[in-house]
Each structure stands twice: as structure tokens, then as C-alpha cells.
C-alpha atoms as a PDB file:
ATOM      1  CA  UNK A   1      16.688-129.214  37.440  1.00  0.00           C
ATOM      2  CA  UNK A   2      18.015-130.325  40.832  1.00  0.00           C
ATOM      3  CA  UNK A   3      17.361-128.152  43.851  1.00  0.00           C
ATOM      4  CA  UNK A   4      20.301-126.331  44.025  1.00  0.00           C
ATOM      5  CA  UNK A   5      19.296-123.019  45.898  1.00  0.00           C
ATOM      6  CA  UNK A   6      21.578-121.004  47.536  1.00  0.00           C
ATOM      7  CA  UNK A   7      21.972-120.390  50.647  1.00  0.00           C
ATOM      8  CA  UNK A   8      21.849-116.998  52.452  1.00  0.00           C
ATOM      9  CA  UNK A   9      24.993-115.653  54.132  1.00  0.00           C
ATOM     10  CA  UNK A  10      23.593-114.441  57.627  1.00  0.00           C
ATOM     11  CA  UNK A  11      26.900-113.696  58.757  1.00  0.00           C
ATOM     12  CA  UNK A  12      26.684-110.160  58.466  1.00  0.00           C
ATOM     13  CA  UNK A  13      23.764-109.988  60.848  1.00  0.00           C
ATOM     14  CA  UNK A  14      25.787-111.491  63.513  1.00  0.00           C
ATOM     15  CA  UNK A  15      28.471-110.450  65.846  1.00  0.00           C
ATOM     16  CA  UNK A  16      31.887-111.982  67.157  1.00  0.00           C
ATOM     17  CA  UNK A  17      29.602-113.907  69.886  1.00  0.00           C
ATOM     18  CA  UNK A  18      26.689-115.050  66.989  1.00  0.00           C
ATOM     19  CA  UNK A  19      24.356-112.608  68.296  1.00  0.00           C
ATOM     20  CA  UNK A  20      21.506-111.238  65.798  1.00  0.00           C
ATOM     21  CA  UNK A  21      23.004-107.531  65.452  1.00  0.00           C
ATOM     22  CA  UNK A  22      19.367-106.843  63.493  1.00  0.00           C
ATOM     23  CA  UNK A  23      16.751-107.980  61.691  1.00  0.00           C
ATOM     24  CA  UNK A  24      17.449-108.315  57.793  1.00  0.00           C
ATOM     25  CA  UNK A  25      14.116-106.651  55.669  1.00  0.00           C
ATOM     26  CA  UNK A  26      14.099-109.422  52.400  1.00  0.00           C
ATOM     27  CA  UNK A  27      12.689-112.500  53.436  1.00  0.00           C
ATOM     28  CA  UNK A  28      15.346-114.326  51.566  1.00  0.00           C
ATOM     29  CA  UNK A  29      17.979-113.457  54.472  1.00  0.00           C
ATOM     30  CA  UNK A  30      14.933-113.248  57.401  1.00  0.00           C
ATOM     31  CA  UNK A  31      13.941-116.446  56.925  1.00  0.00           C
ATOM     32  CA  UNK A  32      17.683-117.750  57.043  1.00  0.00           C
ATOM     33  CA  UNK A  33      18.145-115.292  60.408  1.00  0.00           C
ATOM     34  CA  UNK A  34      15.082-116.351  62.145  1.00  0.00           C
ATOM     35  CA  UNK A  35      15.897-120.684  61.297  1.00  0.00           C
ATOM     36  CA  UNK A  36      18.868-119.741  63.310  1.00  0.00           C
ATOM     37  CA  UNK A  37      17.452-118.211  66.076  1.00  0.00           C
ATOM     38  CA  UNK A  38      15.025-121.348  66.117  1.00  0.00           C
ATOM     39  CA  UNK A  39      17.899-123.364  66.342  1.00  0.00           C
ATOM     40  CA  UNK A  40      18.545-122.167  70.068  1.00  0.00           C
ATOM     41  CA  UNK A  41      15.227-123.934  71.103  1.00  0.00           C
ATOM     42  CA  UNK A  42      15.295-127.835  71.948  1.00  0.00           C
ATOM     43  CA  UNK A  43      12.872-129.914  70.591  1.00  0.00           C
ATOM     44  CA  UNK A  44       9.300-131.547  72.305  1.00  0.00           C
ATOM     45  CA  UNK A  45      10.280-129.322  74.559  1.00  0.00           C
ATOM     46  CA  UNK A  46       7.249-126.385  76.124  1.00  0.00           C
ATOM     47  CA  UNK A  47       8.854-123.040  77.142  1.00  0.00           C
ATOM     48  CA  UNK A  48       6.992-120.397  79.601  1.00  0.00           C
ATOM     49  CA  UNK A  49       7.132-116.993  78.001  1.00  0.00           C
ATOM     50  CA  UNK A  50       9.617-115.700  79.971  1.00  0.00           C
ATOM     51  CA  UNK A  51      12.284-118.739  79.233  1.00  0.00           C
ATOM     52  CA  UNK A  52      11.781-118.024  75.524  1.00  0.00           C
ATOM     53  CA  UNK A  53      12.455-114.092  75.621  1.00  0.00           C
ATOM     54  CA  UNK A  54      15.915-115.328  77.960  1.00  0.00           C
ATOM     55  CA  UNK A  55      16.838-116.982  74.930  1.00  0.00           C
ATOM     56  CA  UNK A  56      15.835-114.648  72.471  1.00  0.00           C
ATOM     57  CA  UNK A  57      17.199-112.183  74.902  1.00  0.00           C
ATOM     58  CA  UNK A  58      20.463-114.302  75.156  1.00  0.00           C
ATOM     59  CA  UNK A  59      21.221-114.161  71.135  1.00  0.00           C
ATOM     60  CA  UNK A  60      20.672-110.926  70.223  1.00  0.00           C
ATOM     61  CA  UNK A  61      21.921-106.972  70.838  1.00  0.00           C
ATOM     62  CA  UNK A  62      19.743-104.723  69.691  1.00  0.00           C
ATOM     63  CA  UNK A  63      17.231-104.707  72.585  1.00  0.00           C
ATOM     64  CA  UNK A  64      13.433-105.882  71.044  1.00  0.00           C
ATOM     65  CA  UNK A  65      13.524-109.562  71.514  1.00  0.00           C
ATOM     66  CA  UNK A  66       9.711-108.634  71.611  1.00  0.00           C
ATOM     67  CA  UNK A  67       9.677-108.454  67.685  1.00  0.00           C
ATOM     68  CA  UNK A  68      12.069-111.524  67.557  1.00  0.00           C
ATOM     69  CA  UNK A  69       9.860-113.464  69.320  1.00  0.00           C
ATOM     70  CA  UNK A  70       6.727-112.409  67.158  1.00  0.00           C
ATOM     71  CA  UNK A  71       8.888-113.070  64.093  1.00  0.00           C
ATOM     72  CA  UNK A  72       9.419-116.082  65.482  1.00  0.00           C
ATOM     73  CA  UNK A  73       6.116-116.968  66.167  1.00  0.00           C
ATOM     74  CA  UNK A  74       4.475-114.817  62.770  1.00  0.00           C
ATOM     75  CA  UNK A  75       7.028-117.084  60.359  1.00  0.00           C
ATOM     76  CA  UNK A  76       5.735-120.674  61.971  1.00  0.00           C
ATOM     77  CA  UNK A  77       9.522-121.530  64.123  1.00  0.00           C
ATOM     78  CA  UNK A  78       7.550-121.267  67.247  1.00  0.00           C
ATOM     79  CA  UNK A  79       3.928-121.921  67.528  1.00  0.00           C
ATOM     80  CA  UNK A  80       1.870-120.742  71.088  1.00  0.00           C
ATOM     81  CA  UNK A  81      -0.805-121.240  73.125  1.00  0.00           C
ATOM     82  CA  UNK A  82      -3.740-118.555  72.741  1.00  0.00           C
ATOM     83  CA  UNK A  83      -3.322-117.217  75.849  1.00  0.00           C
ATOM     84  CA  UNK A  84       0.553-117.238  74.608  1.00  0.00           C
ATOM     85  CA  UNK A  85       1.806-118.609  78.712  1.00  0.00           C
ATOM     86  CA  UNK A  86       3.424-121.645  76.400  1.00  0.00           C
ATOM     87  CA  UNK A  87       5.834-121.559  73.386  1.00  0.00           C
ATOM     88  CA  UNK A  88       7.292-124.721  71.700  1.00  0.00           C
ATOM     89  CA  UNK A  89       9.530-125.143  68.446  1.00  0.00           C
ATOM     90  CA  UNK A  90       6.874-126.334  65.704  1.00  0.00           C
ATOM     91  CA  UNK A  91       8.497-129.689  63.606  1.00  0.00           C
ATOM     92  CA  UNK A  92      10.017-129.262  60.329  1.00  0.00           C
ATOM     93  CA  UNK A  93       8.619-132.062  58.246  1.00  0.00           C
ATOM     94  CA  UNK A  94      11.423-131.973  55.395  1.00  0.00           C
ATOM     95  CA  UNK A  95      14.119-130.448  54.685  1.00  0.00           C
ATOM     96  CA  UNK A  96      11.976-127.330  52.762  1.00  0.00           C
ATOM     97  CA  UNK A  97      12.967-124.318  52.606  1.00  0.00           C
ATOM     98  CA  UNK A  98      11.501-121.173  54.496  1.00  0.00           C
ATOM     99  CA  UNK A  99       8.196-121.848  56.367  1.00  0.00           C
ATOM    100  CA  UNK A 100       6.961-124.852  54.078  1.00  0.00           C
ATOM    101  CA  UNK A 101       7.537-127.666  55.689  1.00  0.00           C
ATOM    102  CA  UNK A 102       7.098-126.697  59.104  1.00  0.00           C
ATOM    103  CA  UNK A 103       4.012-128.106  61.465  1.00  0.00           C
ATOM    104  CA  UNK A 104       2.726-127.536  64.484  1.00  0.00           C
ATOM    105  CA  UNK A 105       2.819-130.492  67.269  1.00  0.00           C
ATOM    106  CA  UNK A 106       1.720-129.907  70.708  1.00  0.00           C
ATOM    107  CA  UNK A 107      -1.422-132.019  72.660  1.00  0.00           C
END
């Protein structure tokens, strides 16, 4: 059997401007929903908690970027410091789907 999934169309959970319009309930389209929310953060790059709820801010409508970013964090895209004053985007190691795959890198 080859690995053939499908993929989740998140299209209906955005708007004209690819803003989140809300947050699916089935993993199987969260997951998909949240990866592309990740996708708006660069790389080895460290974020101040204000700079990442400006982005979450930035790509969605519904007003809570609070549970976005707690999503965010809760599903392994963005990994923090304990005090949470530093967010980063953890490392996918392989092209897994969901949250397998992804590890945390930060000194």
C-alpha cells in the first residue's frame, strides 16, 4: 500500500483574503487548518508574544487568536518558553502527517 492519504480541503474555513473564518472540530481538517496557520511563521526564527498574536491576529476573523495560538502551541506548530515571553515554529522532521514528525529546536 503506498501512502496515498488525502488531503483535507481547508478552503471552506477561509475567506476571499485566506483568513481562518473558524476553527474546524475533527482533527482531520484542524490539523490541516492549524499547518497553515504555521505556515505564516519563518523558520529559526524567536517571536515575542505579542509578534505571534499580530500574525495570528493578521490571518484570521473571528476575534480569539488567543485559542489559535494555544492550538498552535497544544498541536506541537509552535513550541514556547515556560514563562511563554518566546514562541518559535518547532521543525518538521519528515514529511508526516499531523503532529508526528514535528520537533522542538530552540538552545
Amino acid at each position: 500500500m503506498g501512502s496515498s492519504k488525502k488531503k483535507a480541503n481547508i478552503s471552506v474555513f477561509l475567506d476571499d483574503d485566506g483568513k481562518i473564518t473558524r476553527i474546524p472540530v475533527p482533527n482531520r481538517t484542524r490539523v490541516p487548518v492549524l499547518r497553515y496557520l504555521a505556515g505564516k511563521f519563518e523558520e529559526d526564527r524567536t517571536y515575542s508574544e505579542k509578534e505571534v498574536n499580530l500574525i495570528i491576529d493578521a490571518w484570521h476573523s473571528f476575534g480569539d487568536y488567543f485559542i489559535l495560538r494555544r492550538l498552535l502551541v497544544d498541536y506541537r506548530f509552535l513550541a514556547r518558553t515556560v514563562d511563554g515571553s518566546k514562541y518559535w515554529l518547532v521543525k518538521k522532521d519528515d514529511d508526516a502527517e499531523g503532529i508526528a514528525g514535528w520537533t522542538e529546536k530552540r538552545s
